[in-house]
PDB file of N, CA and C in Angstrom:
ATOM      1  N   UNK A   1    -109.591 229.804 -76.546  1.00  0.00           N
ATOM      2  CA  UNK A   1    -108.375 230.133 -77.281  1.00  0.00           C
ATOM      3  C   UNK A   1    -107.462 228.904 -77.263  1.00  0.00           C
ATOM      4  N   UNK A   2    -107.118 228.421 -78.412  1.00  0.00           N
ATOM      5  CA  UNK A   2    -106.240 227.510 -78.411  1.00  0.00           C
ATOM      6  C   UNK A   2    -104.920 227.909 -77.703  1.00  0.00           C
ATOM      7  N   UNK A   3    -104.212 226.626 -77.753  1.00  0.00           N
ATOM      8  CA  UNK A   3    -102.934 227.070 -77.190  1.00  0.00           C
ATOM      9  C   UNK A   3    -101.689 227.762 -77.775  1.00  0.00           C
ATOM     10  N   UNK A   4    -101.982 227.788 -79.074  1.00  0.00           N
ATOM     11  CA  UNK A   4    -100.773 227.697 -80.353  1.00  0.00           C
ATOM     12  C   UNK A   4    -101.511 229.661 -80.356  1.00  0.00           C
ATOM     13  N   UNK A   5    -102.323 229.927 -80.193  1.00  0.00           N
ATOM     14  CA  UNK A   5    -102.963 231.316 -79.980  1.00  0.00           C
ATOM     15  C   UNK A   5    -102.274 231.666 -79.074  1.00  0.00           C
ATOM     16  N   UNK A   6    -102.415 231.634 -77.971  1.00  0.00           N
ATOM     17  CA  UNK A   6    -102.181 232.012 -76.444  1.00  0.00           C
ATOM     18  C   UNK A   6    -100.454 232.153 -76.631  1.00  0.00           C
ATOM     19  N   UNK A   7     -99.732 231.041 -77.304  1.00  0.00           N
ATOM     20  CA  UNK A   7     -98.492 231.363 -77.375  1.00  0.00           C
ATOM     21  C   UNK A   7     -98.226 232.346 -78.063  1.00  0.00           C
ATOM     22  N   UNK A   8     -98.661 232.536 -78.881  1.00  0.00           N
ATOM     23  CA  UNK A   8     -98.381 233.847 -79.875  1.00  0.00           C
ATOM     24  C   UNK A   8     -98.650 235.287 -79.369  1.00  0.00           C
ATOM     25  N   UNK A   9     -99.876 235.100 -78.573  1.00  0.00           N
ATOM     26  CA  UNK A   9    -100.377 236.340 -77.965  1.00  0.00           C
ATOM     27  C   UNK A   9     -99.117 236.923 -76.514  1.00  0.00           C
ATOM     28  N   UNK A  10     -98.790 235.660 -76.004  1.00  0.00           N
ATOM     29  CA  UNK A  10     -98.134 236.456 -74.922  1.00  0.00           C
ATOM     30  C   UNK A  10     -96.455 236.489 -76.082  1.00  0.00           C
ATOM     31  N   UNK A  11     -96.186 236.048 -76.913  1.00  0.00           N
ATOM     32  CA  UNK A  11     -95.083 236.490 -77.512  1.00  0.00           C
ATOM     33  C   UNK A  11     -94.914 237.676 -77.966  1.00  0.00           C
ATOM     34  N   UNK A  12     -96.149 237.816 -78.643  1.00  0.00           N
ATOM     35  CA  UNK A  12     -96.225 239.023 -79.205  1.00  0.00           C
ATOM     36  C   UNK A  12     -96.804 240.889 -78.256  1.00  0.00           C
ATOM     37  N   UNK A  13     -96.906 239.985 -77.375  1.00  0.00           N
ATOM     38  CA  UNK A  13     -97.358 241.056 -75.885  1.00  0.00           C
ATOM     39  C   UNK A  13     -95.871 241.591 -75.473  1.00  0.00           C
ATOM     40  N   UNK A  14     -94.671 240.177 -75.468  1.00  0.00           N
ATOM     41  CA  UNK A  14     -93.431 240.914 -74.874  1.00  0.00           C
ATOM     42  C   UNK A  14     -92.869 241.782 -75.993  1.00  0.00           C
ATOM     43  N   UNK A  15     -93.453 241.021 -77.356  1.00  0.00           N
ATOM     44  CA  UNK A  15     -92.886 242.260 -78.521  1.00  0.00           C
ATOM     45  C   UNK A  15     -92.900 243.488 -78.486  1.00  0.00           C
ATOM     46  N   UNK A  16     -94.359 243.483 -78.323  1.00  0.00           N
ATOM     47  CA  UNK A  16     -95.030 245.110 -78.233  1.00  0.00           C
ATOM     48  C   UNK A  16     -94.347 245.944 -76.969  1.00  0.00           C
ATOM     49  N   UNK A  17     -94.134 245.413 -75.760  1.00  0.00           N
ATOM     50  CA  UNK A  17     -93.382 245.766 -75.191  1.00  0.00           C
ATOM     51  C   UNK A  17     -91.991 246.571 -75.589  1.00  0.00           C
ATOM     52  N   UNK A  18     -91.085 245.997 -76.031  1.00  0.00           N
ATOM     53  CA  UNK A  18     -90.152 246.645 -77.321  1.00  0.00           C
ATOM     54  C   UNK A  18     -90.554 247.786 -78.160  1.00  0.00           C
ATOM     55  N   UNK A  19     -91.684 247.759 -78.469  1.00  0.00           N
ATOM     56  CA  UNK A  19     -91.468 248.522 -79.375  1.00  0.00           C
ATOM     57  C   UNK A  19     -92.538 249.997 -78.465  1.00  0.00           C
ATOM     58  N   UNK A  20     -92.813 249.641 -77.908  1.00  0.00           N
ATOM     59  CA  UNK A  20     -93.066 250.650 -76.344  1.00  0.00           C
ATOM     60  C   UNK A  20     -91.805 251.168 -76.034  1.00  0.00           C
ATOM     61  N   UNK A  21     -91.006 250.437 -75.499  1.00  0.00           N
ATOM     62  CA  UNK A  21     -89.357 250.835 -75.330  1.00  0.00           C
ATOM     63  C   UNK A  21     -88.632 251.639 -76.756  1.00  0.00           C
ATOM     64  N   UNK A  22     -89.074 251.569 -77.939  1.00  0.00           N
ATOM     65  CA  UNK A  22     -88.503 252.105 -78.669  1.00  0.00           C
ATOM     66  C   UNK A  22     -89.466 253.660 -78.591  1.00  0.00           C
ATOM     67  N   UNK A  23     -90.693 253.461 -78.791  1.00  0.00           N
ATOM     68  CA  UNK A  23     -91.378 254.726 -78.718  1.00  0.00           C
ATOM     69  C   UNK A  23     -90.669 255.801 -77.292  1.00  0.00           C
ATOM     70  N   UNK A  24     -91.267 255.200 -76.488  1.00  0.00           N
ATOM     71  CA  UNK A  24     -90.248 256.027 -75.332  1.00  0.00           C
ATOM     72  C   UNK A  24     -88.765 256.601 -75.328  1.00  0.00           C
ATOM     73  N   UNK A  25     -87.797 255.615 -75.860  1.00  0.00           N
ATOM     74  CA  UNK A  25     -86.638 256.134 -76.561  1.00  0.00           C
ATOM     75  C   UNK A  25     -86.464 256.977 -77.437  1.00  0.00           C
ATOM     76  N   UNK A  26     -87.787 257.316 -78.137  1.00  0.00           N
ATOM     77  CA  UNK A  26     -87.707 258.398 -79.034  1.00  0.00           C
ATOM     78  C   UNK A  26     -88.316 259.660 -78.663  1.00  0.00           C
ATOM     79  N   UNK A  27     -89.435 259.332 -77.365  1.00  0.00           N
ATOM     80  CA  UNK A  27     -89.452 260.517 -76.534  1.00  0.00           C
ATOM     81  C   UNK A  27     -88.889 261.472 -75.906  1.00  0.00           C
ATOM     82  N   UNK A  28     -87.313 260.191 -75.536  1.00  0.00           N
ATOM     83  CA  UNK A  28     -86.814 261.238 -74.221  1.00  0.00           C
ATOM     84  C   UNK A  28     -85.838 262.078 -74.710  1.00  0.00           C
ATOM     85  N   UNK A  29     -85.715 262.701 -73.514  1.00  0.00           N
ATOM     86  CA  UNK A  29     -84.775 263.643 -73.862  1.00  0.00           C
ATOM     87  C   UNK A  29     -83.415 263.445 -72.714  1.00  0.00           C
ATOM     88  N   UNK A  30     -83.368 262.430 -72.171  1.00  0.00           N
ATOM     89  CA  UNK A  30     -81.976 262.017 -71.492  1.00  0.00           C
ATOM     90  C   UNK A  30     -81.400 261.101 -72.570  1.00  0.00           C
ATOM     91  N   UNK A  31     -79.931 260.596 -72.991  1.00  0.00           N
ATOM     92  CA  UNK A  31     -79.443 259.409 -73.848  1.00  0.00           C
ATOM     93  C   UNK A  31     -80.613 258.189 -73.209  1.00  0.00           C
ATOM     94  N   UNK A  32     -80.697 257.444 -73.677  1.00  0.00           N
ATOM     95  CA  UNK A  32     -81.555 256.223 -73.123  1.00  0.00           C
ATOM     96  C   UNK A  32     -80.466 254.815 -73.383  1.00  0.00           C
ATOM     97  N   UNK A  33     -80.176 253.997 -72.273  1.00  0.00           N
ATOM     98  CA  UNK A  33     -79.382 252.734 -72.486  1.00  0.00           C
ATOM     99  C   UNK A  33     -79.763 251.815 -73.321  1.00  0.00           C
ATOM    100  N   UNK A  34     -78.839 251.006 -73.781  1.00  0.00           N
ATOM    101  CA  UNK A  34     -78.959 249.746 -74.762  1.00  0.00           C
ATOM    102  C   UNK A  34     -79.107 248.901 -73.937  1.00  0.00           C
ATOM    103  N   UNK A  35     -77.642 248.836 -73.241  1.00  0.00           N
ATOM    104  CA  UNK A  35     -77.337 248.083 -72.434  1.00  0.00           C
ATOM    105  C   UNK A  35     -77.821 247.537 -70.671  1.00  0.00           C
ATOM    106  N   UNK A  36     -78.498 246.592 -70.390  1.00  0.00           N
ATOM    107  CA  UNK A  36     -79.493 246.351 -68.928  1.00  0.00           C
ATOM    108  C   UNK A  36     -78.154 246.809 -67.980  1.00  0.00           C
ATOM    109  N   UNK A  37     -78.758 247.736 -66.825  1.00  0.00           N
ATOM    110  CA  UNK A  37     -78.099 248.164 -65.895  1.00  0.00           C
ATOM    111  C   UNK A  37     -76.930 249.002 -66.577  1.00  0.00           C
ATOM    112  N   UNK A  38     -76.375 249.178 -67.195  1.00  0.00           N
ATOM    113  CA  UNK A  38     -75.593 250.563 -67.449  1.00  0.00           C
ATOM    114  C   UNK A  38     -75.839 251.555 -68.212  1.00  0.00           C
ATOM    115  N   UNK A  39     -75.009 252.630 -67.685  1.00  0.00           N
ATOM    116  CA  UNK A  39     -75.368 253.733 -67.826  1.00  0.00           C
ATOM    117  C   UNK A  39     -74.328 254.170 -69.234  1.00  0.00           C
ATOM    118  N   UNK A  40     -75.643 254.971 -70.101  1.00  0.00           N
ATOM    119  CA  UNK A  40     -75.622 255.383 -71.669  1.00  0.00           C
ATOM    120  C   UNK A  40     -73.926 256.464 -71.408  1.00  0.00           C
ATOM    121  N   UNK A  41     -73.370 255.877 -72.236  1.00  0.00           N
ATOM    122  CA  UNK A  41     -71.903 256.695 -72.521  1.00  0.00           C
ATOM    123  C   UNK A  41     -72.429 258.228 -73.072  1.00  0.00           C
ATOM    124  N   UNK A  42     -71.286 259.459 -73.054  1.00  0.00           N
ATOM    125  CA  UNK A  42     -72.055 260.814 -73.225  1.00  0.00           C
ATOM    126  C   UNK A  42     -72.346 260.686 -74.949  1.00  0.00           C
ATOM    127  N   UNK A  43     -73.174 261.645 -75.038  1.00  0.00           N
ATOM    128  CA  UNK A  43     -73.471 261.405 -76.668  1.00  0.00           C
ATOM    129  C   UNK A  43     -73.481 262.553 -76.741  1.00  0.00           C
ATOM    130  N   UNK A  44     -73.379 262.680 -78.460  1.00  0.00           N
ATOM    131  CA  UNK A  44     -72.847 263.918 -79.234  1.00  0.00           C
ATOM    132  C   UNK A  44     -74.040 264.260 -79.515  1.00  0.00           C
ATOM    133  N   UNK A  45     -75.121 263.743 -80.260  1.00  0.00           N
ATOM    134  CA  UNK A  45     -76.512 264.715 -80.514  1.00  0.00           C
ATOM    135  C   UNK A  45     -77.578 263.717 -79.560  1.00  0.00           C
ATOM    136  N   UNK A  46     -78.002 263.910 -78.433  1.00  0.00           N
ATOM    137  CA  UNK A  46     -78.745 263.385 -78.111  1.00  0.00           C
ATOM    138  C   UNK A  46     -80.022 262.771 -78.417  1.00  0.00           C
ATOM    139  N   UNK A  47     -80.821 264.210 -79.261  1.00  0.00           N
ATOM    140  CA  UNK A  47     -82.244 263.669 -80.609  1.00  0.00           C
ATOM    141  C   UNK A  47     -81.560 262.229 -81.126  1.00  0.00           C
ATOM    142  N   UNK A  48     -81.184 262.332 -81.926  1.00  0.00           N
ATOM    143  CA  UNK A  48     -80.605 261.626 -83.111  1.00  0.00           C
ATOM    144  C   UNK A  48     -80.249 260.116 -82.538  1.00  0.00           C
ATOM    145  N   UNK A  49     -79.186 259.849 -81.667  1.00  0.00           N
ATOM    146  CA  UNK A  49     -79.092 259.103 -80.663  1.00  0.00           C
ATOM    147  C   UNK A  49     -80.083 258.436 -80.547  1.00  0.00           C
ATOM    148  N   UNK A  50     -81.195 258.763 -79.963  1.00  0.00           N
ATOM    149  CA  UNK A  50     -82.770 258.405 -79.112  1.00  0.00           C
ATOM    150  C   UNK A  50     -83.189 257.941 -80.140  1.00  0.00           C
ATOM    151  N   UNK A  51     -83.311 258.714 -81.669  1.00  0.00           N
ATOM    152  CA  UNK A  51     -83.950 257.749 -82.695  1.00  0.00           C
ATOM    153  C   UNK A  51     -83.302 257.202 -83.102  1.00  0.00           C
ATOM    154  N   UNK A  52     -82.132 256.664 -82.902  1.00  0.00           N
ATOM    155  CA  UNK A  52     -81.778 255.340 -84.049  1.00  0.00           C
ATOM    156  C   UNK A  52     -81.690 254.675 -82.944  1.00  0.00           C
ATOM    157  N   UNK A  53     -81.871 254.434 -81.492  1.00  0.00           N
ATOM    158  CA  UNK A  53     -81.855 253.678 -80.185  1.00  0.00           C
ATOM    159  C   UNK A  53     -83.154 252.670 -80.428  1.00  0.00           C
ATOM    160  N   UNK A  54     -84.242 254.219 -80.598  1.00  0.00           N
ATOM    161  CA  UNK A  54     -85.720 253.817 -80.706  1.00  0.00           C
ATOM    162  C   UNK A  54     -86.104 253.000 -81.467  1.00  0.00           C
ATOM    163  N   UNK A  55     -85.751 253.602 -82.901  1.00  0.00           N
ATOM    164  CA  UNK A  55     -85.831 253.055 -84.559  1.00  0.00           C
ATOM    165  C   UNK A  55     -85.237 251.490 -84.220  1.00  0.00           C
ATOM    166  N   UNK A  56     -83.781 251.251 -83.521  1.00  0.00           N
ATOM    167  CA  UNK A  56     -83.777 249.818 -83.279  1.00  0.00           C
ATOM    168  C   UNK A  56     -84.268 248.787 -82.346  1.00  0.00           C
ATOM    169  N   UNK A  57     -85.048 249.640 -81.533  1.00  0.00           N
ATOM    170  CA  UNK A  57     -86.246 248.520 -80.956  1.00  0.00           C
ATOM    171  C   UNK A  57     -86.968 248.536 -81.235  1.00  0.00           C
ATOM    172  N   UNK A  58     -87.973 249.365 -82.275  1.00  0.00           N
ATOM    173  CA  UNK A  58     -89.014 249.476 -82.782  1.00  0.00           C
ATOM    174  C   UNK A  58     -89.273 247.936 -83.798  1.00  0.00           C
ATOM    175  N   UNK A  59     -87.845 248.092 -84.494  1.00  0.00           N
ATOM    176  CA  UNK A  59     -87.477 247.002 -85.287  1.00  0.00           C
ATOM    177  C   UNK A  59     -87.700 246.027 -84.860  1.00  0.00           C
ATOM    178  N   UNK A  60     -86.729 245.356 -83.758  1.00  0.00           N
ATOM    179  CA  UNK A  60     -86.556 244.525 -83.140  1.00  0.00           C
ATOM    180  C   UNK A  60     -87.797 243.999 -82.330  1.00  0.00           C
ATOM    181  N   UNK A  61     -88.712 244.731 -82.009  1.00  0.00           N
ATOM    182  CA  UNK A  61     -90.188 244.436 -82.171  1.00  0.00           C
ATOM    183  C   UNK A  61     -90.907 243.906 -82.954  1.00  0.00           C
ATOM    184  N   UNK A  62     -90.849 244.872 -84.017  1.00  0.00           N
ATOM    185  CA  UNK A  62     -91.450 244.281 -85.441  1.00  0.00           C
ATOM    186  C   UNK A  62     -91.045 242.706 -85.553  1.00  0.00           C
ATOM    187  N   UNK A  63     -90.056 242.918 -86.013  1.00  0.00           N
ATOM    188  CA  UNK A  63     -89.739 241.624 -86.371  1.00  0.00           C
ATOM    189  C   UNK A  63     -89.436 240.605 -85.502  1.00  0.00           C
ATOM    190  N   UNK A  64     -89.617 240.439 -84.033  1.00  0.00           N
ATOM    191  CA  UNK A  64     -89.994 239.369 -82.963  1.00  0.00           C
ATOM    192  C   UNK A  64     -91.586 239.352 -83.054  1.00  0.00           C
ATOM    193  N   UNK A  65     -92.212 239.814 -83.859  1.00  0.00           N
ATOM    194  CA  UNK A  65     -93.823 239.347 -83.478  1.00  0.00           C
ATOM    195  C   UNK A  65     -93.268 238.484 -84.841  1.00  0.00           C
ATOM    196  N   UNK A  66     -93.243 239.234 -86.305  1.00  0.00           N
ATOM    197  CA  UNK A  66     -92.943 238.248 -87.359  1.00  0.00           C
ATOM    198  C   UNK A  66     -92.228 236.657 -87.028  1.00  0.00           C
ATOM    199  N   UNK A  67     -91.297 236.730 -86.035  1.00  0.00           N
ATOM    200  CA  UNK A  67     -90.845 235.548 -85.920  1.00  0.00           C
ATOM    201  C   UNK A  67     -91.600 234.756 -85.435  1.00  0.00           C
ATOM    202  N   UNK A  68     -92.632 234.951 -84.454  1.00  0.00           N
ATOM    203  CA  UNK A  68     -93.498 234.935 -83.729  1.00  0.00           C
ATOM    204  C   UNK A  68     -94.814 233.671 -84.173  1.00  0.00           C
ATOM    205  N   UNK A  69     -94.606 234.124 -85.995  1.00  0.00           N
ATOM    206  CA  UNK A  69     -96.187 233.427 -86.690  1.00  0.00           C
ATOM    207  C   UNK A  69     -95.887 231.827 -86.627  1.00  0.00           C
ATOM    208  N   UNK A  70     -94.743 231.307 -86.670  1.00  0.00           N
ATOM    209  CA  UNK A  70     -95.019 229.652 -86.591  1.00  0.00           C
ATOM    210  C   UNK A  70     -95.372 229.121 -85.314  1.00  0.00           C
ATOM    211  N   UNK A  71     -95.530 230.038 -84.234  1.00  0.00           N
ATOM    212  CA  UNK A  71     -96.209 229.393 -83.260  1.00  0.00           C
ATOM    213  C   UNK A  71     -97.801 229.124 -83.421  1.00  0.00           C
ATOM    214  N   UNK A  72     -98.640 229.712 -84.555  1.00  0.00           N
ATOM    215  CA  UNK A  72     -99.771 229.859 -84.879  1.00  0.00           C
ATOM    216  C   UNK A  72    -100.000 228.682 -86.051  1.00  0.00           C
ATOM    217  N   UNK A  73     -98.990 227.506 -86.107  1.00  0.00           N
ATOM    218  CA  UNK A  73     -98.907 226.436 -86.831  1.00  0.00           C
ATOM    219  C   UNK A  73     -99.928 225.472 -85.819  1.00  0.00           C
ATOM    220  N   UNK A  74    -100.443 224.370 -86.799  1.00  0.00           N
ATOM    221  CA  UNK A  74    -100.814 223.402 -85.768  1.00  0.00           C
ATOM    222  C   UNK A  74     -99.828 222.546 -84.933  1.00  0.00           C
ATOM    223  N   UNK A  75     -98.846 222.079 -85.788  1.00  0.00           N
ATOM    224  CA  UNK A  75     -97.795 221.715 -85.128  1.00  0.00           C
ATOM    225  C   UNK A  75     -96.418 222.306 -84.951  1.00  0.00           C
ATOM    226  N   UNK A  76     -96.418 223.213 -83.884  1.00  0.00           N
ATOM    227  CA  UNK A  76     -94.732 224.054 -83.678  1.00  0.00           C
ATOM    228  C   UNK A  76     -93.726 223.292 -83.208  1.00  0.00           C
ATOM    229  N   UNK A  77     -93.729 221.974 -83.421  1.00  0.00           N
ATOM    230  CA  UNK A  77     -92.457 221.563 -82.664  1.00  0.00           C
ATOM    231  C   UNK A  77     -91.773 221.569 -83.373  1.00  0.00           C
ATOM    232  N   UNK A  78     -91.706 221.462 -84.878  1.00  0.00           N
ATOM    233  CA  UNK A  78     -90.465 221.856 -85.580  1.00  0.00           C
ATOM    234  C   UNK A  78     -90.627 223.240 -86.227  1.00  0.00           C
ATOM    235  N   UNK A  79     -91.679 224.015 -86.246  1.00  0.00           N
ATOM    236  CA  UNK A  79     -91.481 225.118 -86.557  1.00  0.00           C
ATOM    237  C   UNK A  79     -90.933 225.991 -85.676  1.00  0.00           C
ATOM    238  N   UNK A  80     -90.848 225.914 -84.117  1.00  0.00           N
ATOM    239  CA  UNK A  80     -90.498 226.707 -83.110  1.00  0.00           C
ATOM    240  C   UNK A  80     -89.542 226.588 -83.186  1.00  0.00           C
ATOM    241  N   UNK A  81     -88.110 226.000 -83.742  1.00  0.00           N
ATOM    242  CA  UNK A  81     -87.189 226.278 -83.740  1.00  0.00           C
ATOM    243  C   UNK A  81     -86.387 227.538 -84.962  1.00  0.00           C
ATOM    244  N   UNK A  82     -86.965 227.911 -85.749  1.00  0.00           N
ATOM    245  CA  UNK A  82     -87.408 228.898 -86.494  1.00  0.00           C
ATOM    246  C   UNK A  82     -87.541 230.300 -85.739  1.00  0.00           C
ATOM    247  N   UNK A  83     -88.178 230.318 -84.598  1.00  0.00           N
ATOM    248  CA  UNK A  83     -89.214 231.390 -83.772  1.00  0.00           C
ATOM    249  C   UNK A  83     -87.917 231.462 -82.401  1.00  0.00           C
ATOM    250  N   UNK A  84     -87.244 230.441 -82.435  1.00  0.00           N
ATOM    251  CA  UNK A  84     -86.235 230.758 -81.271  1.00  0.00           C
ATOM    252  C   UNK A  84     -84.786 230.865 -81.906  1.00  0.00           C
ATOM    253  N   UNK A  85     -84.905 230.169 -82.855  1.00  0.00           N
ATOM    254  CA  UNK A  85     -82.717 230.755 -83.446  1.00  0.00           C
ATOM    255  C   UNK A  85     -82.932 231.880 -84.224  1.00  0.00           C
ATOM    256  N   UNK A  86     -83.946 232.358 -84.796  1.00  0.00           N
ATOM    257  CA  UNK A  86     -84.846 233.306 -85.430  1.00  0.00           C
ATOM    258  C   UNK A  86     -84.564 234.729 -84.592  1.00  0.00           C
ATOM    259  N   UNK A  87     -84.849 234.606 -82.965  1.00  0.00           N
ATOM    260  CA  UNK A  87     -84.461 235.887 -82.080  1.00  0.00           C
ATOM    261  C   UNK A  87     -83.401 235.864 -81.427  1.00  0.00           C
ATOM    262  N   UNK A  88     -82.954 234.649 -81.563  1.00  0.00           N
ATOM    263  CA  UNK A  88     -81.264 235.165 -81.196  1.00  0.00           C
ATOM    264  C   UNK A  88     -80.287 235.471 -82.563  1.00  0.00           C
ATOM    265  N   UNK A  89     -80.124 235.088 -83.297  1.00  0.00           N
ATOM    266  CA  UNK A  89     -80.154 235.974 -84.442  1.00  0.00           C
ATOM    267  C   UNK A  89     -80.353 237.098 -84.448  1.00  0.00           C
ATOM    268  N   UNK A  90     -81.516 237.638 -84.357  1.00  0.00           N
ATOM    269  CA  UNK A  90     -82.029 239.044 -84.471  1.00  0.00           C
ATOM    270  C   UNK A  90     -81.323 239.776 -83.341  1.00  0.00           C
ATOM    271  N   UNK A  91     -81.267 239.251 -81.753  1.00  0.00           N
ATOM    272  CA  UNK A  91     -80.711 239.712 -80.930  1.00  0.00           C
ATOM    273  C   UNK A  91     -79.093 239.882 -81.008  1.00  0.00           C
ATOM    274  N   UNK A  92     -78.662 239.298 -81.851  1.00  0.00           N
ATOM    275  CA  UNK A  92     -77.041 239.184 -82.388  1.00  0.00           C
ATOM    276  C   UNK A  92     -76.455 240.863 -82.880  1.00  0.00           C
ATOM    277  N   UNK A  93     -77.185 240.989 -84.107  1.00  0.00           N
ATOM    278  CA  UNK A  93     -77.483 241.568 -85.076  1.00  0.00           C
ATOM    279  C   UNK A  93     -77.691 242.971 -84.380  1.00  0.00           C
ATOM    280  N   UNK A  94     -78.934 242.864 -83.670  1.00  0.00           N
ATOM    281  CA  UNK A  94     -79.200 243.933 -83.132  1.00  0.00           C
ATOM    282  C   UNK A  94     -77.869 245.115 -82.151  1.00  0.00           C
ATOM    283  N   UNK A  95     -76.923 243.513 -81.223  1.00  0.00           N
ATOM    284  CA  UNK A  95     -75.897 244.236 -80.566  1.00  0.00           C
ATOM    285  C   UNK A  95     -74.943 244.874 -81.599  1.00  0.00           C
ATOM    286  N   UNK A  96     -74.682 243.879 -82.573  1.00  0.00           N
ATOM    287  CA  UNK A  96     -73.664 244.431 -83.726  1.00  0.00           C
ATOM    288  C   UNK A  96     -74.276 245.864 -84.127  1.00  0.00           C
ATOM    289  N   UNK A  97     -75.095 246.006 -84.482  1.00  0.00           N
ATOM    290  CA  UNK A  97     -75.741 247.392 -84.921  1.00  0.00           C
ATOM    291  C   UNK A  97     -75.670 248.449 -83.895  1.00  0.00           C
ATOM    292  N   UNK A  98     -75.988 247.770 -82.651  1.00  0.00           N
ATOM    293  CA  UNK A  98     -75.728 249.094 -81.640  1.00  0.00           C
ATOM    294  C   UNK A  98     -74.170 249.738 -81.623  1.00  0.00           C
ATOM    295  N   UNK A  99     -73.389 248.584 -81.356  1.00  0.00           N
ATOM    296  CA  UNK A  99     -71.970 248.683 -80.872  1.00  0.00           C
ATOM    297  C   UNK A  99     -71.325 249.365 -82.572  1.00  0.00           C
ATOM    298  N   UNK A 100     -71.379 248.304 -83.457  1.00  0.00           N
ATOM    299  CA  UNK A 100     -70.418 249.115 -84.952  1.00  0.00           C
ATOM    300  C   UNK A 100     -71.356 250.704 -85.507  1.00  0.00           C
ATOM    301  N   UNK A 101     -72.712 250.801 -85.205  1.00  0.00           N
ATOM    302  CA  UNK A 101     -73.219 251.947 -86.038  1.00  0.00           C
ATOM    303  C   UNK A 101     -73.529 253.159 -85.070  1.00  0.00           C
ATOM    304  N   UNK A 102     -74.530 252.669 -84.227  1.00  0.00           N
ATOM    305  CA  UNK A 102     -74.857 253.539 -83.319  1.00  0.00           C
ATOM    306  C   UNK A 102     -74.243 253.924 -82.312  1.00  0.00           C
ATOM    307  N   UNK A 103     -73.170 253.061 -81.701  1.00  0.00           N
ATOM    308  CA  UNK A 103     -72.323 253.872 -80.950  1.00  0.00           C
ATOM    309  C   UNK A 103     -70.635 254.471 -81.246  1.00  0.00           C
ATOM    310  N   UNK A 104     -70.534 254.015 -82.265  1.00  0.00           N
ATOM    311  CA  UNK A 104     -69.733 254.280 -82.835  1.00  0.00           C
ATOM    312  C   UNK A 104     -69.900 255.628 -83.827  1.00  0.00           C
ATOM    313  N   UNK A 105     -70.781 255.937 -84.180  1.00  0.00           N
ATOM    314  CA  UNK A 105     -71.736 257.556 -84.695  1.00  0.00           C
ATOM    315  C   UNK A 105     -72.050 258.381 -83.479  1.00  0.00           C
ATOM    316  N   UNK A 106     -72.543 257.841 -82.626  1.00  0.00           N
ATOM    317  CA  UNK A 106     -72.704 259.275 -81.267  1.00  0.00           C
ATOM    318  C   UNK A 106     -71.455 259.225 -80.161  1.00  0.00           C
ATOM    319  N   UNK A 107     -71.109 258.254 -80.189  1.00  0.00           N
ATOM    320  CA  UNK A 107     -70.232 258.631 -79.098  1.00  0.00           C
ATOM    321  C   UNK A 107     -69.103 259.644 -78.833  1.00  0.00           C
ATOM    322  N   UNK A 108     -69.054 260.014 -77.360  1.00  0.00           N
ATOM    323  CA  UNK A 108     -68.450 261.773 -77.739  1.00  0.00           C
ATOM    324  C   UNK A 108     -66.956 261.382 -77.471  1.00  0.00           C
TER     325      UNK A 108
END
């Protein structure tokens, strides 16, 4: 396995991860956190909550493997910068969406 493989594979391993975290978020039936180490504020419909929690890591999965493909270039040294302002971006985006839509819609 090349190396430009191997990078992609464990990128796309922490992706899938995410979107594991989103499936599970849409399992449970406690609120599930956004936020590392604190605890989910009370929510008004809990279902509903869990899927648009889920639905946005599912995403945020998705589209960290997509960012993911210029590491599968022969040469990533200028494409990897693409693949890294690419997920902080996405990770930006993602808080804005939690904080203006989703918690701002369930919170009790």
């Amino acid at each position: 396995m090349t190396e430009e493989a191997l990078a992609f594979v464990i990128w796309s391993v922490i992706a899938v991860l995410l979107i594991i975290m989103g499936i599970a978020a849409l399992c449970s039936k406690k609120p599930v956190g956004f936020w590392s180490n604190a605890r989910p504020f009370e929510v008004t419909d809990v279902k509903k909550y869990n899927a648009a929690v889920g639905k946005l890591f599912i995403v945020f999965g998705i589209v960290s493997i997509l960012l993911g493909l210029p590491l599968l270039a022969e040469e990533t040294t200028a494409f990897i910068i693409i693949s890294i302002l690419g997920v902080m971006a996405e990770a930006i985006i993602a808080m804005v969406v939690y904080v203006t839509v989703i918690e701002k819609k369930y919170r009790r």
